[in-house]
Protein backbone atom coordinates (compact mmCIF):
# COMPACT_ATOMS: atom_id res chain seq x y z
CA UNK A 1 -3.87 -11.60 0.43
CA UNK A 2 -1.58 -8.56 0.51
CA UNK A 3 -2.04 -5.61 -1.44
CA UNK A 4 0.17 -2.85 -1.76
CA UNK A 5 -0.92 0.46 -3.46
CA UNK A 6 1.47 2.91 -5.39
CA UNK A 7 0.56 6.14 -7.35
CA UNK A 8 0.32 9.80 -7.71
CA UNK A 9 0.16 11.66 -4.10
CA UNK A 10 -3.10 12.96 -5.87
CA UNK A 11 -4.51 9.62 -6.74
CA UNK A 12 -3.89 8.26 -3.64
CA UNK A 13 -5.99 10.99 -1.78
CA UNK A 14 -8.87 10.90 -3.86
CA UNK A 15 -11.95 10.01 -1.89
CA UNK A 16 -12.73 7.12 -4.16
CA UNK A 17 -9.13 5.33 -3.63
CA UNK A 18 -10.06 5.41 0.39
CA UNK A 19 -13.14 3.75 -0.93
CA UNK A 20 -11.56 0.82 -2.75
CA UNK A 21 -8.95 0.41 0.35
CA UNK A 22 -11.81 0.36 2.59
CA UNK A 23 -13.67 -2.11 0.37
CA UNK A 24 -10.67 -4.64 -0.06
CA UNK A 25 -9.58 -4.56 3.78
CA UNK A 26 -13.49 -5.58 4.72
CA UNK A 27 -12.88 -8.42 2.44
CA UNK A 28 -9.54 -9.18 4.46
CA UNK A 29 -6.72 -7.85 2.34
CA UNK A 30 -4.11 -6.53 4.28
CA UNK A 31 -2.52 -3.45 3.16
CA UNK A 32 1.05 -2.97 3.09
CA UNK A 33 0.40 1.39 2.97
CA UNK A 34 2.66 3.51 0.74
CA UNK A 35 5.04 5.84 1.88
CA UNK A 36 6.33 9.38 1.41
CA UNK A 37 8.83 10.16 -0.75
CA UNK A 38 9.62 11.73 -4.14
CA UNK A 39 7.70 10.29 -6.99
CA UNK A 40 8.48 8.73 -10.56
CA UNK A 41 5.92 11.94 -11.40
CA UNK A 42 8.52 14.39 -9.82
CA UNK A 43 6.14 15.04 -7.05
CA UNK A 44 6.79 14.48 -3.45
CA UNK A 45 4.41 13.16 -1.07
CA UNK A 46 2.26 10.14 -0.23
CA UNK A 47 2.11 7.63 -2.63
CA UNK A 48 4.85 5.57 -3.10
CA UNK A 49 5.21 1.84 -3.01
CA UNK A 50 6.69 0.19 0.23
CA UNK A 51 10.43 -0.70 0.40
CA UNK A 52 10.85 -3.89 -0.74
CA UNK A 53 12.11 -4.92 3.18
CA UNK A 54 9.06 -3.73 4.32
CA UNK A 55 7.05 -5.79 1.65
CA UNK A 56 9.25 -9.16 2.19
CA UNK A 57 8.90 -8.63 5.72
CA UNK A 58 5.15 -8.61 5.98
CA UNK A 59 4.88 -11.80 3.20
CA UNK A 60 7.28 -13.50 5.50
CA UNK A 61 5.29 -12.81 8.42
CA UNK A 62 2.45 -13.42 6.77
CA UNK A 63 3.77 -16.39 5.95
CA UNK A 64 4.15 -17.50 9.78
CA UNK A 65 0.87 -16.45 10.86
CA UNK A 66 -1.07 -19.06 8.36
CA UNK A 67 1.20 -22.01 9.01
C-alpha cells in the first residue's frame, strides 16, 4: 500500500506525524513524501501532496514490482 501525506508545513513537523509515518512504513506502507511548495493555507514549506506524475509513477511501478 501507498500512502501519501499532505498538510500544514506545521502538521507535518510535529513529532507525532513522524510517529505515525514511522509506524505505517514498519507495517510496509510506502510513502510517496510531500513536497515544498506554497500551501492551500498560504504558507510555504513542507507539506504538500506529491505531483500527480510522481504519484502515478510510483503506483505504476509499484505495479511492476508485484506482478
Amino acid at each position: 500500500l501507498l500512502f501519501c501525506p499532505a498538510m500544514n508545513t506545521y502538521m507535518w513537523e510535529h513529532p507525532f506525524t513522524a510517529q505515525q509515518v514511522e509506524k505505517l512504513e514498519e507495517l510496509g506502507y510506502r510513502q510517496i513524501a510531500p513536497v515544498v511548495k506554497q500551501l492551500a493555507c498560504g504558507d510555504a514549506g513542507q507539506g504538500a501532496m506529491a505531483e500527480v506524475k510522481t504519484i502515478i509513477d510510483t503506483v505504476m511501478d509499484s505495479r511492476r514490482i508485484h506482478r
